[in-house]
C-alpha atoms as a PDB file:
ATOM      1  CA  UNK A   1     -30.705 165.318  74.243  1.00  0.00           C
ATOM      2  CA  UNK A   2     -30.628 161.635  73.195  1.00  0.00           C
ATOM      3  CA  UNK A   3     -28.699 159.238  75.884  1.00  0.00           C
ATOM      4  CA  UNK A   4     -28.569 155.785  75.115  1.00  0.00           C
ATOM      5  CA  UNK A   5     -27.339 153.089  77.727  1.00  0.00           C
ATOM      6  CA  UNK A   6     -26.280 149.406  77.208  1.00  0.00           C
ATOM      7  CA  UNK A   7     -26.338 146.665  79.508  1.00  0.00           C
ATOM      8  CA  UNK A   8     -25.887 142.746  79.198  1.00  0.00           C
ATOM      9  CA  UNK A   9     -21.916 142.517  78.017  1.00  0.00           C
ATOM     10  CA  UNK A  10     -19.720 139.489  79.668  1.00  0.00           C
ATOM     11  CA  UNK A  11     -17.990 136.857  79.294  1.00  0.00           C
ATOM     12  CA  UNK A  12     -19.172 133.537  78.198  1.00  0.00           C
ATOM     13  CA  UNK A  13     -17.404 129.981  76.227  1.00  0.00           C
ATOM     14  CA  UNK A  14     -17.756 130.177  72.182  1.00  0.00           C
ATOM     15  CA  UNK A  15     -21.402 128.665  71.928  1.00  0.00           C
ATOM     16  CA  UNK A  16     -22.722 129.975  74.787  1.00  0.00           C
ATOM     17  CA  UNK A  17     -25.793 133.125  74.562  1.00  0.00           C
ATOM     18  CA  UNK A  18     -25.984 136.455  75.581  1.00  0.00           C
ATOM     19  CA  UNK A  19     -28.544 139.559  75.433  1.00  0.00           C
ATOM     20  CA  UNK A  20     -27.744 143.124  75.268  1.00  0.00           C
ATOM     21  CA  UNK A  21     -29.955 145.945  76.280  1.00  0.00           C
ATOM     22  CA  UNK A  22     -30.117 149.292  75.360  1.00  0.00           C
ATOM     23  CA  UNK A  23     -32.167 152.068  76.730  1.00  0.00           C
ATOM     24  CA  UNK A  24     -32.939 155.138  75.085  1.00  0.00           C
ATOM     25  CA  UNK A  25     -34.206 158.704  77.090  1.00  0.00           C
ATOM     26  CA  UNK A  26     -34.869 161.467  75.565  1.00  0.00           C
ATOM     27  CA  UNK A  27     -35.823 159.908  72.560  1.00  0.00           C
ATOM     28  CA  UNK A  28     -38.493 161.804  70.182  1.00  0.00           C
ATOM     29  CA  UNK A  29     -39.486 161.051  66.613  1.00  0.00           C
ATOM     30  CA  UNK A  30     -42.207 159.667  64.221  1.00  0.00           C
ATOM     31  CA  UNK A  31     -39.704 157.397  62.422  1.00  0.00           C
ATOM     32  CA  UNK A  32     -36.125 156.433  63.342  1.00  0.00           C
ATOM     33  CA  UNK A  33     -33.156 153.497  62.716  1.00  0.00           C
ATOM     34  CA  UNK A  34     -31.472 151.537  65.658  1.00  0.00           C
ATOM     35  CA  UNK A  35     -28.719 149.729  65.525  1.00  0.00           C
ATOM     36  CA  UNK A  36     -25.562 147.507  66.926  1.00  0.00           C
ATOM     37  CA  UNK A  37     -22.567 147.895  66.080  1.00  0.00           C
ATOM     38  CA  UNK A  38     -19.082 146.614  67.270  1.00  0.00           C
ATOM     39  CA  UNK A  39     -15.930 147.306  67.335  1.00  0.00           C
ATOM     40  CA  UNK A  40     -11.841 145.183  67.984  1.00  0.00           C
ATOM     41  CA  UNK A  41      -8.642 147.157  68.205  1.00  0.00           C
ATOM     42  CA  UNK A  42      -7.364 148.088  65.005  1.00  0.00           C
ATOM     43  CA  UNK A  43     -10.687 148.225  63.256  1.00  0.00           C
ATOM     44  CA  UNK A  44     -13.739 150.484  62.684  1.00  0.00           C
ATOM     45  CA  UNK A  45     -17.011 150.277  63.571  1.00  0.00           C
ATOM     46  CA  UNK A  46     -18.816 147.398  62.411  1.00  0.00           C
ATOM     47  CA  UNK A  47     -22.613 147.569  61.948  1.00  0.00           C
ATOM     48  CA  UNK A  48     -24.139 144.039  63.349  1.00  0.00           C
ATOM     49  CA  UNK A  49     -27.732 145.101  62.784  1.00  0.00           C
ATOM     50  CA  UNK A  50     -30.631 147.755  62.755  1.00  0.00           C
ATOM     51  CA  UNK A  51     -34.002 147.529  62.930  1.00  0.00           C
ATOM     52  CA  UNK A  52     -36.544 150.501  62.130  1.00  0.00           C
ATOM     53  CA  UNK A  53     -39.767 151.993  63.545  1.00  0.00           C
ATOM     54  CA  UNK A  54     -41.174 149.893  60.731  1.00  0.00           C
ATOM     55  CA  UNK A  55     -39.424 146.575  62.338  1.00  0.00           C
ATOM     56  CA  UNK A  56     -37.442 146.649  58.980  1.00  0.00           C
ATOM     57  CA  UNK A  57     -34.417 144.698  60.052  1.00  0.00           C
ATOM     58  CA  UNK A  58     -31.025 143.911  58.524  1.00  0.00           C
ATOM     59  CA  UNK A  59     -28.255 141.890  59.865  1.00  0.00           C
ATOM     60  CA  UNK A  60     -24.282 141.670  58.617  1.00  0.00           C
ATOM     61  CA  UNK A  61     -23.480 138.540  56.903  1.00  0.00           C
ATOM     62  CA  UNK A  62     -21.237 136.823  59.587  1.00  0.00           C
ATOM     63  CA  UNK A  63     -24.200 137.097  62.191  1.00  0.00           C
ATOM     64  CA  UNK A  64     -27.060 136.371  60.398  1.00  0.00           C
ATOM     65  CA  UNK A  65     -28.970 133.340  61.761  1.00  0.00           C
ATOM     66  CA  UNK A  66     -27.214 133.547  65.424  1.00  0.00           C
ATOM     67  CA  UNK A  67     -27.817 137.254  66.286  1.00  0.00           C
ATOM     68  CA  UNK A  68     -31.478 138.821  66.677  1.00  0.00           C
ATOM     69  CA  UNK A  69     -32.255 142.672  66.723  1.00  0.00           C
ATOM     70  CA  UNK A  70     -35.829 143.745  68.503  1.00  0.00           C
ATOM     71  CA  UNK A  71     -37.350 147.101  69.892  1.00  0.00           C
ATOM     72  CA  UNK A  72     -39.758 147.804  72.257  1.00  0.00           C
ATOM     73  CA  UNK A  73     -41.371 150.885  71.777  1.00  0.00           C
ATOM     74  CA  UNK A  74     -43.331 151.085  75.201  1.00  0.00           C
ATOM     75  CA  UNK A  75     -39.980 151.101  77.547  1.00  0.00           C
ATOM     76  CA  UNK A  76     -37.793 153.104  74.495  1.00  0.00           C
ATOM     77  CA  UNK A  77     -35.481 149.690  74.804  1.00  0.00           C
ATOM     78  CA  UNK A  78     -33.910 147.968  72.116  1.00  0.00           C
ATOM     79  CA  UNK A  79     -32.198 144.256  72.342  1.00  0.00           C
ATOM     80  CA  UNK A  80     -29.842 142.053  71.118  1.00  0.00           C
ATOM     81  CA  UNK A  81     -29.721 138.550  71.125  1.00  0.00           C
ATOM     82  CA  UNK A  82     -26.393 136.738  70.411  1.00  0.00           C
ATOM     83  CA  UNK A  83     -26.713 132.825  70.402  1.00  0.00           C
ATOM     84  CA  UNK A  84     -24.096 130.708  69.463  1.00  0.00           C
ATOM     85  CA  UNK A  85     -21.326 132.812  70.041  1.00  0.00           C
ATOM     86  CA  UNK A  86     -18.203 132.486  68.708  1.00  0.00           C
ATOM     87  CA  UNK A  87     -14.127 133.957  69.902  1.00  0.00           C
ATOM     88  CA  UNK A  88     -14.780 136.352  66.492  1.00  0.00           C
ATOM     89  CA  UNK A  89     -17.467 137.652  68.093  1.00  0.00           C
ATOM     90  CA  UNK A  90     -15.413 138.979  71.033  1.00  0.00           C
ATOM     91  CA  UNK A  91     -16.103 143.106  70.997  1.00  0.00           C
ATOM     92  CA  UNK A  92     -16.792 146.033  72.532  1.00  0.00           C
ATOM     93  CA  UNK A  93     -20.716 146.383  71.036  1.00  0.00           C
ATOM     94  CA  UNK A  94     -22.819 149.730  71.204  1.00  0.00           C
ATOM     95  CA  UNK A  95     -25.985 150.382  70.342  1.00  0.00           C
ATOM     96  CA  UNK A  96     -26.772 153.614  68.142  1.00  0.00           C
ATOM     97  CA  UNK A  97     -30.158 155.508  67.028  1.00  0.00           C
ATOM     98  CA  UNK A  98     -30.759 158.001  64.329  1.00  0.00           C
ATOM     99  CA  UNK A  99     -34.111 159.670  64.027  1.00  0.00           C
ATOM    100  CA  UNK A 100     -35.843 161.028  61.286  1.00  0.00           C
ATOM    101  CA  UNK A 101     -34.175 158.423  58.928  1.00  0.00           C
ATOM    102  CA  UNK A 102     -35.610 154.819  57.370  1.00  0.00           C
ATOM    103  CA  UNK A 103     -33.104 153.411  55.546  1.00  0.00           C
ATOM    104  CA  UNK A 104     -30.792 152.175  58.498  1.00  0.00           C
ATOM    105  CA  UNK A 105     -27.957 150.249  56.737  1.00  0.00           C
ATOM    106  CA  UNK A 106     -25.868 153.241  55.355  1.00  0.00           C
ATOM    107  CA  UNK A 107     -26.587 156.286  57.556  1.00  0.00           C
ATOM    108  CA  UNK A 108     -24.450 158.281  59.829  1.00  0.00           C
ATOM    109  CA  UNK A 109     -25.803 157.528  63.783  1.00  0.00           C
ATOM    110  CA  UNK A 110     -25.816 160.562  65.908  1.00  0.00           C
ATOM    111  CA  UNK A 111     -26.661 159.027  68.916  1.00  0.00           C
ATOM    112  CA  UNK A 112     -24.484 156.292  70.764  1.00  0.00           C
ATOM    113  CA  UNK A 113     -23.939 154.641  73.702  1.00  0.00           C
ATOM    114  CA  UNK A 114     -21.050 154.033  75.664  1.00  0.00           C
ATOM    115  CA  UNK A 115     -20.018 150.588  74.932  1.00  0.00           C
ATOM    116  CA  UNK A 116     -20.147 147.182  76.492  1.00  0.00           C
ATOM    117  CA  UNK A 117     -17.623 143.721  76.118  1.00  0.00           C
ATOM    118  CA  UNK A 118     -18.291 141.041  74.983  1.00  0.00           C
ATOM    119  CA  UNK A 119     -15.791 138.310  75.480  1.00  0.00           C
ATOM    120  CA  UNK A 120     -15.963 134.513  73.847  1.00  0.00           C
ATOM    121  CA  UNK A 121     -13.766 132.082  74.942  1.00  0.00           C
ATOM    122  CA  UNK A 122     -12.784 128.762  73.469  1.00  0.00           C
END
């Protein structure tokens, strides 16, 4: 019932900047996580960051200060900003939702969307 799509993915030179969208339909509940995650051949998932309905957000360790989760409620949208980006950074990157949940860092997303690279060149 939930379909999420992301936009935004490319190619850009390590330092450059790049936005990712996500749209949610479908979407129904009085509290809920969102989140980004990413993933490189041979790994899992990794969660970049989440923000809640209460704008609670969290960010992993080896994005924090560069990367920038948001939401916007009225068009069911949720961003994120990547600024100085960096080869390591190179990814496929989805965006997720749960609802009925708060605590976003260590909960299983049901809802995903399909994916979008991100490539960093030197």
């Amino acid at each position: 019932q939930v379909q999420l799509e992301e936009t935004g993915g490319g190619s850009v030179q390590a330092g450059g900047s790049l936005k990712l969208s996500c749209v949610a339909s479908g979407y129904i509940a009085d509290y809920y996580c969102m989140a980004w995650f990413r993933q490189t051949p041979g790994k899992s998932r990794e969660m970049v960051a989440s923000i809640n309905s209460d704008d609670i957000t969290a960010y992993a360790n080896s994005v924090k200060g560069r990367f920038t989760i948001s939401r916007d409620s009225a068009t069911s949208t949720q961003y994120l900003e990547m600024n100085n980006l960096a080869p390591e950074d190179t990814a496929i990157y989805y965006c997720a939702s749960m609802p009925w949940v708060k605590s976003c860092g260590d909960v299983e997303y049901n809802y995903w969307g399909q994916g979008t690279q991100v490539t960093v060149s030197s």
